[in-house]
Protein backbone atom coordinates (compact mmCIF):
# COMPACT_ATOMS: atom_id res chain seq x y z
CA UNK A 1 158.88 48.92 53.83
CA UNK A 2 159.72 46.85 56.56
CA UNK A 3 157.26 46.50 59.78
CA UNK A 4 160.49 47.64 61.81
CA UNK A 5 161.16 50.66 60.34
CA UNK A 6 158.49 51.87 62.67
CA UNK A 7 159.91 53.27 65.74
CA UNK A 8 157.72 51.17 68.60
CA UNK A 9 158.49 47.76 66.43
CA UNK A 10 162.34 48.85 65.97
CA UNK A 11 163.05 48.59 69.63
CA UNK A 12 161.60 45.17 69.99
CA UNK A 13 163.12 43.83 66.43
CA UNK A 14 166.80 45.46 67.63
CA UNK A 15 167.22 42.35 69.62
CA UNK A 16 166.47 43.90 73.66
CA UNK A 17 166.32 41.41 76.31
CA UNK A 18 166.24 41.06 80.25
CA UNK A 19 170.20 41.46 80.03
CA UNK A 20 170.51 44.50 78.12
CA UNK A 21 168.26 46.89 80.38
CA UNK A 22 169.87 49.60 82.32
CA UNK A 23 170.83 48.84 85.48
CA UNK A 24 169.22 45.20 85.21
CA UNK A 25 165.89 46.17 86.44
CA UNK A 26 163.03 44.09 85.73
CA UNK A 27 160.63 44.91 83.31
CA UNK A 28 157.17 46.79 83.44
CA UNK A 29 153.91 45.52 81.93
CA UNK A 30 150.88 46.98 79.95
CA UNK A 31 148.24 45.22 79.45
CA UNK A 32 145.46 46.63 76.87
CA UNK A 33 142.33 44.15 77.34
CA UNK A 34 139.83 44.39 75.00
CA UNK A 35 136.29 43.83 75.32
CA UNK A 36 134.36 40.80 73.21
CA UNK A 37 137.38 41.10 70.72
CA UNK A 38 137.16 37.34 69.03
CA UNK A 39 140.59 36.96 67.57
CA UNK A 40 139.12 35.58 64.15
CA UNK A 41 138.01 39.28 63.21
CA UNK A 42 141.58 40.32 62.93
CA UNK A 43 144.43 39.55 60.11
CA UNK A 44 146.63 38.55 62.39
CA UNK A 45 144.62 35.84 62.91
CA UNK A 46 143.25 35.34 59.42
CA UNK A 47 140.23 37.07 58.76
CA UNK A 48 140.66 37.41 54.78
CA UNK A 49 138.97 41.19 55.11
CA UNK A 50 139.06 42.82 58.12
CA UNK A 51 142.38 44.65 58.40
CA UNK A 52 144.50 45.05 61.84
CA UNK A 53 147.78 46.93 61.05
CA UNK A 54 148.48 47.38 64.85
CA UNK A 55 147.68 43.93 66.04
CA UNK A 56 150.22 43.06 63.10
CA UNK A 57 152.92 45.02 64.26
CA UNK A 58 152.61 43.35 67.61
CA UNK A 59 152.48 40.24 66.37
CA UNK A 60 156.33 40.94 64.29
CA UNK A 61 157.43 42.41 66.97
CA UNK A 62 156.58 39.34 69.78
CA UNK A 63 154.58 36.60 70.08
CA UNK A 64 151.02 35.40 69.10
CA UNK A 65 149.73 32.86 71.00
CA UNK A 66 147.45 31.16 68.24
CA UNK A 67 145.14 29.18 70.86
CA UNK A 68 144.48 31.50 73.49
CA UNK A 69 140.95 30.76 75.54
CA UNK A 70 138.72 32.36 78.30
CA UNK A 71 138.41 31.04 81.59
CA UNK A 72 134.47 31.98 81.06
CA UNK A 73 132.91 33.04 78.20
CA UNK A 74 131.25 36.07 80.11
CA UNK A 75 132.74 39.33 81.25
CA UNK A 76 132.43 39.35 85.07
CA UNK A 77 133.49 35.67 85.61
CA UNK A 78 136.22 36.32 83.15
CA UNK A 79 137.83 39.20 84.41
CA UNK A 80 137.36 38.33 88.09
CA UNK A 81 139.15 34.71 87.65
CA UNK A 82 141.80 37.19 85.65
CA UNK A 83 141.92 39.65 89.00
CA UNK A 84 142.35 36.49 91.68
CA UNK A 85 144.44 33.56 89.72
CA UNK A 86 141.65 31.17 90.57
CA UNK A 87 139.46 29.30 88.02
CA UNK A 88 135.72 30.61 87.98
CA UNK A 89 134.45 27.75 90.14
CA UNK A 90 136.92 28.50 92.65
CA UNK A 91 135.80 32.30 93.59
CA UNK A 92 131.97 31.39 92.84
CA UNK A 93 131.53 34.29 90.65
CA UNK A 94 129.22 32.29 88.25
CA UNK A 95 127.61 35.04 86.23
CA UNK A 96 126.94 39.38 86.10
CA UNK A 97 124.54 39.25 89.24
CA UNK A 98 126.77 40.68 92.09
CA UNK A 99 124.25 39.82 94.74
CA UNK A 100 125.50 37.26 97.52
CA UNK A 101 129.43 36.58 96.29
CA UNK A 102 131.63 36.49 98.76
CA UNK A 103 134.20 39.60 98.46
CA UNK A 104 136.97 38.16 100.10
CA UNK A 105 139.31 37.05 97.38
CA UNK A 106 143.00 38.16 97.27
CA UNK A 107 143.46 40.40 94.14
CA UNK A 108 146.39 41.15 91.81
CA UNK A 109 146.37 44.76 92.77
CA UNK A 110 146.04 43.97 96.20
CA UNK A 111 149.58 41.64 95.99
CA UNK A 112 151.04 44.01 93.65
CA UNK A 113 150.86 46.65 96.42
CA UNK A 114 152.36 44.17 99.06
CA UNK A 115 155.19 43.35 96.37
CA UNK A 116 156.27 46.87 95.85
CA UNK A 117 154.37 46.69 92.32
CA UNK A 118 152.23 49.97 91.22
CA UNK A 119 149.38 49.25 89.87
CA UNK A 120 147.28 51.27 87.60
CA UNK A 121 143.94 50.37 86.10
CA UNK A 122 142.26 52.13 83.68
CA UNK A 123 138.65 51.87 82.36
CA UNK A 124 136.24 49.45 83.17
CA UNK A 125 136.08 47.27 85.95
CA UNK A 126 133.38 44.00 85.85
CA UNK A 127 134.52 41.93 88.99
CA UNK A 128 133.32 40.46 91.82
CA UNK A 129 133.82 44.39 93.96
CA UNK A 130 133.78 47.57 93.33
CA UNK A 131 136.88 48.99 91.56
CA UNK A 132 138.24 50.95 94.74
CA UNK A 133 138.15 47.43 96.66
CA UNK A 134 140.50 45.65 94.21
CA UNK A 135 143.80 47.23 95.53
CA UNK A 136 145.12 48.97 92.62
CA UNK A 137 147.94 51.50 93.50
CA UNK A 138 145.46 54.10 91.09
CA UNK A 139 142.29 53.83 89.10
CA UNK A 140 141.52 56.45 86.23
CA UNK A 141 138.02 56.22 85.16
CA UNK A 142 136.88 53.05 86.62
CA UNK A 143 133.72 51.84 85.57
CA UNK A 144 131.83 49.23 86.78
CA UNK A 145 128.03 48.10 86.50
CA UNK A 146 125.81 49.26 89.25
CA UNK A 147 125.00 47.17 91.92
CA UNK A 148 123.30 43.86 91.44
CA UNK A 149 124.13 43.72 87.74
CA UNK A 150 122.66 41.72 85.37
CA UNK A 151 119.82 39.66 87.00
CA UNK A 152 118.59 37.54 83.69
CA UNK A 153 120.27 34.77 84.73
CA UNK A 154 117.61 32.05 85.85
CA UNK A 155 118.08 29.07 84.46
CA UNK A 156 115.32 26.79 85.81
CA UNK A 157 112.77 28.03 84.52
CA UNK A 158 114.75 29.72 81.76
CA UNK A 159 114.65 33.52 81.64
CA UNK A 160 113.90 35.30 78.53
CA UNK A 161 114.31 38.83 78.01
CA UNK A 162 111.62 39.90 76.17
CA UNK A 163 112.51 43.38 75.25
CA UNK A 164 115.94 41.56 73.99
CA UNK A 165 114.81 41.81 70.34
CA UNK A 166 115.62 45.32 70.61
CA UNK A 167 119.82 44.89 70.44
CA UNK A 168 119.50 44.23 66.72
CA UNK A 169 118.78 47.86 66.47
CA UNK A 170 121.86 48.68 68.26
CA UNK A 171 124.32 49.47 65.19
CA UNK A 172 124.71 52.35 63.32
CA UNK A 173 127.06 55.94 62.86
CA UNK A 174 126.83 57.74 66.02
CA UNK A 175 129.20 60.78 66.97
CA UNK A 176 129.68 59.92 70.19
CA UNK A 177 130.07 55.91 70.34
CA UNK A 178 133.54 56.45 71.77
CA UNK A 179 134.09 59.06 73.91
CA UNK A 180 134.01 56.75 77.04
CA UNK A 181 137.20 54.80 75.16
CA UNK A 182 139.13 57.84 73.89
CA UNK A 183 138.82 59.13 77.41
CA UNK A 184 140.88 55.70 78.46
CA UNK A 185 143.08 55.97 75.99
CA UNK A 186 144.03 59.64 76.63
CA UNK A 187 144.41 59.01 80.43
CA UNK A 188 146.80 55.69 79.35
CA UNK A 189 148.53 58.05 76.90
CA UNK A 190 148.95 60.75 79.61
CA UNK A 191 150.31 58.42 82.27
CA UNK A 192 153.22 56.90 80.63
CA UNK A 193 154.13 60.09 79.37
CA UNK A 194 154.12 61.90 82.58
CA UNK A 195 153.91 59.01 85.67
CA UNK A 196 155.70 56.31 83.78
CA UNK A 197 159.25 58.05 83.63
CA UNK A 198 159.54 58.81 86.89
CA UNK A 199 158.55 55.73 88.63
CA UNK A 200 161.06 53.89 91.01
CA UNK A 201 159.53 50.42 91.17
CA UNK A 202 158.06 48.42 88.68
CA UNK A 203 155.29 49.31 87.26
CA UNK A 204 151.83 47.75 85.15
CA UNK A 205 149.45 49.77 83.92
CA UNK A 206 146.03 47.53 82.33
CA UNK A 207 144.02 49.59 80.13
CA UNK A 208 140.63 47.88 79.67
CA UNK A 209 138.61 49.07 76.54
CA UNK A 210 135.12 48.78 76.12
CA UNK A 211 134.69 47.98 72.58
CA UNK A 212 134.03 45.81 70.50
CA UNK A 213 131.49 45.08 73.12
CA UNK A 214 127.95 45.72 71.91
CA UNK A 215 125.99 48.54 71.53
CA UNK A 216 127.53 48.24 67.94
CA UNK A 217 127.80 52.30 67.46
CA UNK A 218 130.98 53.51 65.66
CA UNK A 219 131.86 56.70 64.94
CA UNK A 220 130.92 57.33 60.99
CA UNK A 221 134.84 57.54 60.13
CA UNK A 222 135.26 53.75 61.29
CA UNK A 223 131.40 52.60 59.93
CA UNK A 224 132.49 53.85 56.56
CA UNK A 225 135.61 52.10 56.63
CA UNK A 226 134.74 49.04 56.51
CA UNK A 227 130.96 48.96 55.26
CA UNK A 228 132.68 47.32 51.58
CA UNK A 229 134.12 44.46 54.30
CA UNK A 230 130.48 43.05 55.73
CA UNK A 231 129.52 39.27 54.79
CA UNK A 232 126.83 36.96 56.95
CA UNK A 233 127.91 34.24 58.94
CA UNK A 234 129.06 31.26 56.86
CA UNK A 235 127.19 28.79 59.95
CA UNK A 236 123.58 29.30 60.25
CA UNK A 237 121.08 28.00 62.30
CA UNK A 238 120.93 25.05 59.74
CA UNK A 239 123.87 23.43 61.36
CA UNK A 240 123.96 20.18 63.30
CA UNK A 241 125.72 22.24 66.02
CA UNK A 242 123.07 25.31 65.76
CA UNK A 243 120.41 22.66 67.29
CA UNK A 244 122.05 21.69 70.27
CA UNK A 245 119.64 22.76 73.03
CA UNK A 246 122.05 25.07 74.87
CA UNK A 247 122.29 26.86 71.14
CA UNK A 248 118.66 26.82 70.79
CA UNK A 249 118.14 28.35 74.84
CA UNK A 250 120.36 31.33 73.34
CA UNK A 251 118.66 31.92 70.96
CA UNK A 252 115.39 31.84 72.74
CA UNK A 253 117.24 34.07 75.55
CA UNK A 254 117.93 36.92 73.59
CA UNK A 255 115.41 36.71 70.66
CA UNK A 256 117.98 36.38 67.92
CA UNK A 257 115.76 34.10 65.84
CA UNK A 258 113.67 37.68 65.67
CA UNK A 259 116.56 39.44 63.86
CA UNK A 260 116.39 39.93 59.79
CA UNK A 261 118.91 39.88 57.46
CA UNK A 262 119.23 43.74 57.21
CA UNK A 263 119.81 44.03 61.14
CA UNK A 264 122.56 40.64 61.31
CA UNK A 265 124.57 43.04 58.25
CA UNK A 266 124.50 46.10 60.20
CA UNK A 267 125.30 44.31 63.53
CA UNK A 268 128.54 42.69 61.91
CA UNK A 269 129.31 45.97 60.46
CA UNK A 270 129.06 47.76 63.54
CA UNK A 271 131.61 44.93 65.00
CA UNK A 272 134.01 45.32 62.27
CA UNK A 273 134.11 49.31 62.61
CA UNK A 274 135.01 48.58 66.61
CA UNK A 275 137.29 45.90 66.07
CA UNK A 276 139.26 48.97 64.08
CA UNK A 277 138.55 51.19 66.23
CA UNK A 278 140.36 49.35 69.10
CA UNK A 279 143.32 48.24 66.51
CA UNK A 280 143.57 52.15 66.42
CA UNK A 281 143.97 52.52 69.55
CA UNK A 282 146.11 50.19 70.26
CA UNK A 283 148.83 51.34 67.64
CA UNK A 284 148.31 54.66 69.77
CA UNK A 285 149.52 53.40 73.08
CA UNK A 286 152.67 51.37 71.06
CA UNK A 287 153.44 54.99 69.66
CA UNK A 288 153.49 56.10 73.22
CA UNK A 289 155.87 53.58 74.63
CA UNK A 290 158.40 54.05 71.52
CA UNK A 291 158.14 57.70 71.96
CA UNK A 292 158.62 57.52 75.67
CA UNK A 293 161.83 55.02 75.27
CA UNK A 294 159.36 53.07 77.46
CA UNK A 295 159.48 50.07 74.56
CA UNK A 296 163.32 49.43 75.97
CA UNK A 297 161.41 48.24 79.15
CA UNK A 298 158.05 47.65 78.87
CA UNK A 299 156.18 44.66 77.81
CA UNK A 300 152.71 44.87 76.20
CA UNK A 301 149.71 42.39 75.88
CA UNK A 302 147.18 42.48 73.96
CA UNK A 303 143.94 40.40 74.70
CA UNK A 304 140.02 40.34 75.55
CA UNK A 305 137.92 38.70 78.14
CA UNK A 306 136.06 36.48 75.83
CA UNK A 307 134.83 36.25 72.39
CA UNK A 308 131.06 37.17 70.55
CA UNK A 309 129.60 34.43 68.33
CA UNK A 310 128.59 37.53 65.76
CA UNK A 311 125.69 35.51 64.06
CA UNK A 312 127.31 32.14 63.77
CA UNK A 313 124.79 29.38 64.28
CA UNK A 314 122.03 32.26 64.66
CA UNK A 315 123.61 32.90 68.33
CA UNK A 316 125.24 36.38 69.13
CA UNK A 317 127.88 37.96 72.19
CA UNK A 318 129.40 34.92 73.97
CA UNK A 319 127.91 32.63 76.84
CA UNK A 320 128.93 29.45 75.24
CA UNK A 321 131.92 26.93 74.66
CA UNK A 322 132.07 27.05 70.76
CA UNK A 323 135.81 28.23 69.96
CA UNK A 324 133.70 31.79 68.95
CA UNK A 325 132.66 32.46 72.23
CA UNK A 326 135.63 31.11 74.09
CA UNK A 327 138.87 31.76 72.29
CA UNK A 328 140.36 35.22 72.49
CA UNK A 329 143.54 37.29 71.11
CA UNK A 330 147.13 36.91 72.89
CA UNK A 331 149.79 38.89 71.65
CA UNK A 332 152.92 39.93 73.64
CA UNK A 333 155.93 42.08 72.61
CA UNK A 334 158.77 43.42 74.70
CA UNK A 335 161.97 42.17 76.09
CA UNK A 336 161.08 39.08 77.71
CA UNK A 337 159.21 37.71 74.35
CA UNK A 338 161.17 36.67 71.16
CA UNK A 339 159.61 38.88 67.73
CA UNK A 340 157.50 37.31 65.12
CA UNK A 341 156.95 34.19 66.44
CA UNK A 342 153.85 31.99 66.82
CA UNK A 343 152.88 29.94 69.62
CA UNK A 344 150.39 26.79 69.14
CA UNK A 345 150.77 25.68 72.57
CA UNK A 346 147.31 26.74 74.50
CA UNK A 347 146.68 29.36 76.82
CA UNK A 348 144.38 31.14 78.74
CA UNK A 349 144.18 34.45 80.57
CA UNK A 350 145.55 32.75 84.01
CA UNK A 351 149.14 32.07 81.97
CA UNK A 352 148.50 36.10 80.86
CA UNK A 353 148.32 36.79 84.87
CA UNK A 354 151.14 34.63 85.74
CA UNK A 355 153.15 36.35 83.48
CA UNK A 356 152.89 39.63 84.39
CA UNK A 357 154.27 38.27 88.11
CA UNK A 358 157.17 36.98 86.46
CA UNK A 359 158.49 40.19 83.92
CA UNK A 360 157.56 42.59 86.81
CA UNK A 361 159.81 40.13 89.52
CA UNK A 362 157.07 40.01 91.49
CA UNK A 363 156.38 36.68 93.77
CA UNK A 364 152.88 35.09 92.90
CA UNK A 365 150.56 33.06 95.77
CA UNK A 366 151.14 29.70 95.74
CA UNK A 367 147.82 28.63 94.62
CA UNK A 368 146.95 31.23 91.95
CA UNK A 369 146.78 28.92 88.51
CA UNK A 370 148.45 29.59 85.59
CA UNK A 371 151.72 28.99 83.84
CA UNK A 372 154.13 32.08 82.75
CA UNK A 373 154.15 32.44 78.71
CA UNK A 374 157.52 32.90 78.84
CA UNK A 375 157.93 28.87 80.42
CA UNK A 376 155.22 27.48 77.46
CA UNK A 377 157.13 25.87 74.73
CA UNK A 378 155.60 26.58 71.23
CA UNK A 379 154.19 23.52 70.58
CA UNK A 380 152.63 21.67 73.61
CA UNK A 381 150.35 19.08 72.01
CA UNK A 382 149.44 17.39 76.20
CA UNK A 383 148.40 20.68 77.32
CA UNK A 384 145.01 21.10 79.04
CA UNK A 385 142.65 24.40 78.82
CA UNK A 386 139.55 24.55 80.96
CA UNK A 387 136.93 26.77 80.78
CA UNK A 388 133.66 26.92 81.81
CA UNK A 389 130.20 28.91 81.74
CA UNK A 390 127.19 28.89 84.17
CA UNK A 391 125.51 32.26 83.48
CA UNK A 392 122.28 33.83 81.77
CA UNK A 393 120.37 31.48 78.76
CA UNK A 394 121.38 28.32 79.21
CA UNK A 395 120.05 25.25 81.34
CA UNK A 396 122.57 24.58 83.01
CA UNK A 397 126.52 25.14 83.25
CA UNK A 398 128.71 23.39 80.83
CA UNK A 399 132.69 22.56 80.67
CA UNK A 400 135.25 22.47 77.88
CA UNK A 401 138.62 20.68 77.85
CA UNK A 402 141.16 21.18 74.89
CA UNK A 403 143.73 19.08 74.67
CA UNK A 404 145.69 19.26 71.04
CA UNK A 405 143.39 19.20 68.67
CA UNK A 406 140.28 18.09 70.33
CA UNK A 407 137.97 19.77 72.22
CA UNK A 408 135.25 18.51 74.40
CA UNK A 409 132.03 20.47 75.12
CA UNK A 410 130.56 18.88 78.47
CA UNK A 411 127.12 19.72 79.16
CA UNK A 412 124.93 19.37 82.72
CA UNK A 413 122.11 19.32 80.49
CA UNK A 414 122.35 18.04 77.38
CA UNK A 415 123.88 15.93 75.08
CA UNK A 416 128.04 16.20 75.13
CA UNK A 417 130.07 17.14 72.25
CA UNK A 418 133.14 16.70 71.05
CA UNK A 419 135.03 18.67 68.18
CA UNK A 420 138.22 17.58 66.20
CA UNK A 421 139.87 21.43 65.66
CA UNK A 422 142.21 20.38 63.06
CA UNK A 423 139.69 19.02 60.54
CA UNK A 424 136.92 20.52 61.93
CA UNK A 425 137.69 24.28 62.76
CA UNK A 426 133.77 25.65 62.42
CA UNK A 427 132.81 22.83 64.89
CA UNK A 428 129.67 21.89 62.27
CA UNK A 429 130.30 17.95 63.58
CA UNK A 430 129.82 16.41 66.82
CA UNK A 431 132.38 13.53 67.56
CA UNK A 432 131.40 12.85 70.89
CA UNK A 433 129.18 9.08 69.58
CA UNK A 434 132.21 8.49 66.79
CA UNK A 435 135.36 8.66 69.36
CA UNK A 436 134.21 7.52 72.24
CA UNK A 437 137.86 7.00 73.88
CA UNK A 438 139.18 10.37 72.86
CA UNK A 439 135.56 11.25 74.81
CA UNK A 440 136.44 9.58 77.85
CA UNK A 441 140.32 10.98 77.92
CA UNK A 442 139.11 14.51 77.82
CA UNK A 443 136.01 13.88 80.44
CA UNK A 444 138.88 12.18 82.82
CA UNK A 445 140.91 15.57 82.02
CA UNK A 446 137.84 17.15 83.44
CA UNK A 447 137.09 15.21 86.10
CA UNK A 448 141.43 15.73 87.40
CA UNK A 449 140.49 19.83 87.75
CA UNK A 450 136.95 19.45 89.68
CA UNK A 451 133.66 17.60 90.46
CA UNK A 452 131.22 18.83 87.07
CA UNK A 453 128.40 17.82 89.29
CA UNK A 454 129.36 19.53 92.30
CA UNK A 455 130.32 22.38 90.74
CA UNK A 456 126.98 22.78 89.18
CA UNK A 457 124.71 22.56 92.13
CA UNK A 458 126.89 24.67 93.68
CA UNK A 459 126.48 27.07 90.96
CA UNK A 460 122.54 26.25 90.77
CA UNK A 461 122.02 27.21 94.80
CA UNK A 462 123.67 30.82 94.13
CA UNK A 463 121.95 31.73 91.27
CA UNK A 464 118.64 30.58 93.33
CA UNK A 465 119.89 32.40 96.66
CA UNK A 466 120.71 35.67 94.41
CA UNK A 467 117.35 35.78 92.51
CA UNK A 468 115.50 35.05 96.15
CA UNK A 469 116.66 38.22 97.28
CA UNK A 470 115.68 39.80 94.57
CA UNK A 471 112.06 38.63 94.40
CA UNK A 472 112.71 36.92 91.28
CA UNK A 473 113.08 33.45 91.88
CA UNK A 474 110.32 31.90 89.92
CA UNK A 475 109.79 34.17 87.08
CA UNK A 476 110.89 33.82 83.24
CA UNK A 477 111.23 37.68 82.75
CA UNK A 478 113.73 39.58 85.01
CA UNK A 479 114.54 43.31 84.88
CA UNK A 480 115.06 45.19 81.59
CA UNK A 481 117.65 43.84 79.10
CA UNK A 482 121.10 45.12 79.81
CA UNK A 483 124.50 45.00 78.05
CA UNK A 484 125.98 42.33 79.29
């Protein structure tokens, strides 16, 4: 049977655009942002086992961006460089402590509001400010860790969390492992049901699940589904890359060296179960639209804030550049994107941002970054992706530039590598020594977006000022291990 007999797919595969919508008006967005979701656990983007019927349907009915990346490979840097349209660097939101950041950033809520826009946000929350400062027209169920966040983040001397060995007991059937995410998805269902028809202005509603984020509970229906599915990470700790030092200060960081076989299985099980859980629930909210007539209008996204390593090279959740950590799902259906077609060009979540100002008509600031989707050609092989990281178990910070198929990995401490994609997908061998001008083009890619150096004292003096007020400063342990 054909993908577009179902009704959500059938509107999008009938051939809607821009011109055909009643009245002309612009379209409305919906943006369902998963947690820690790395696109490589999901068909659509080739896992042989793990089945995603929903992401699937997306993907035939729009368009998958195959190279999608993070501006951070960490949840409140991410999501906050999402909220303002400014690179991580730019705001100064460098890792999950909230202590000391400066507040004062325009928001997207804040210019959807001025634009006419309404603004909904649903679930969780991980920015720079409280949820009610962030200017959405509504928030249903915001959730947002409690003030100063994670405070593990010393880097010189590096903190370990010592009680961090306990996460690889963190898997498992559990009853009630998703009643904060059900609640999201009910309110999400509710509003475009009963809200969403009788708006008169545009409209984007973001609904921000927790999962797959770790604790890796699952209700028993999803741990049974896939428990036939579980394999161990085909990169160990054996790898060239696994030794880098900013692998090996991960690992040291959150005690994953202390984790058995047993306890990597269940974890990866406990992923997989979530990862369906969310595909679930995202078919659920392209029900609603195509049962609302809401599909005609409306066009839906599908991505996460970053990626989880999930075992590979003996490091787990995210906090580096490996393509793991920093790549992420992009998948968007509706009228302003053409079905079943595959993008190579890549993106990040700023284009994801950009877009939304451009299918709601909206008018963006002038110096929020990002490019619309809509204006990326499929195959861009001079493109430029940044993304860096300056948060909890590592060193230092460190930078990544892909351009085509290379990928440079610049560390402030520690040896530089460099990663041919193409031939090398698994990133098991440095280039960095062997191509020394493909090297130096990506570092002078680097160097065009901002200072490295400056950048990472600047980084360096917050996370000192931050742990200074909170008596921390020269300590290796910090406050009890948190999920972040």
């Amino acid at each position: 049977m054909s993908l577009c007999n179902n009704r959500f797919v059938e509107f999008f595969c009938g051939g809607a655009t821009r011109d055909t919508l009643q009245g002309g008006n612009v379209s409305n967005a919906v943006v369902f942002m998963a947690d820690e979701h790395n696109p490589f656990y999901s068909s659509v983007y080739g896992h042989p086992s793990l089945d995603t019927p929903n992401l699937q349907r997306l993907a035939q009915s729009g368009s998958t961006y195959a190279n999608a990346y993070t501006p951070c490979p960490l949840c409140m840097p991410s999501r906050s460089a999402f909220l303002t349209g400014k690179r991580v660097h730019e705001i100064s939101v460098f890792s999950n402590c909230t202590a000391h950041l400066d507040t004062n950033h325009l928001t997207l809520g804040k210019v959807f509001v001025d634009q006419g826009v309404h603004g909904v946000n649903i679930g969780t929350l991980h920015a720079f400010d409280r949820p009610e400062n962030l200017g959405f027209s509504e928030l249903l169920f915001p959730h947002a860790p409690a003030p100063p966040g994670d405070c593990n983040h010393g880097r010189t001397p590096l903190m370990i969390r010592h009680n961090a060995a306990n996460r690889a007991n963190s898997f498992g059937p559990r009853d009630d492992a998703f009643v904060r995410d059900r609640t999201s998805i009910e309110a999400a269902s509710a509003w475009l049901t009963r809200r969403a028809p009788q708006m008169d202005r545009p409209w984007c509603l973001v609904i921000n699940l927790s999962k797959p984020h770790f604790p890796l509970f699952a209700e028993p229906e999803y741990w049974r589904r896939v428990e036939n599915l579980i394999d161990l990470p085909h990169s160990g700790i054996e790898c060239e890359s696994a030794q880098h030092p900013y692998a090996q200060d991960l690992r040291a960081h959150f005690q994953t060296e202390q984790f058995t076989i047993d306890q990597v299985r269940g974890l990866r099980q406990g992923y997989f179960a979530c990862v369906s859980f969310a595909d679930e629930q995202l078919g659920r909210i392209m029900d609603t639209l195509a049962e609302t007539g809401l599909a005609r209008t409306t066009n839906l996204f599908y991505t996460s804030d970053h990626g989880e390593m999930l075992g590979k090279f003996g490091m787990w959740w995210k906090c580096h550049g490996y393509e793991d950590a920093v790549r992420i799902p992009m998948i968007a259906a509706g009228p302003d994107f053409p079905s079943a077609t595959r993008v190579s060009t890549p993106v990040d979540l700023l284009d994801l941002q950009a877009t939304l100002f451009r299918v709601l008509g909206a008018t963006r600031p002038y110096d929020w970054r990002g490019t619309p989707l809509t204006e990326l050609p499929a195959h861009d092989p001079d493109r430029v992706i940044f993304s860096e990281y300056h948060g909890h178990g590592t060193r230092s910070g460190l930078f990544v530039i892909r351009k085509g198929d290379w990928k440079l990995i610049y560390y402030m401490a520690g040896p530089h590598q460099l990663f041919d994609l193409a031939h090398d997908p698994q990133e098991r061998v440095n280039r960095y020594k062997a191509e020394p001008e493909k090297a130096k083009a990506l570092e002078r890619e680097l160097h065009r977006i901002c200072d490295p150096v400056a950048v990472n004292q600047r980084a360096h003096q917050l996370e000192r000022e931050q742990l200074a007020s909170l008596g921390l400063l020269n300590g290796t342990t910090a406050r009890p291990d948190v999920d972040n």
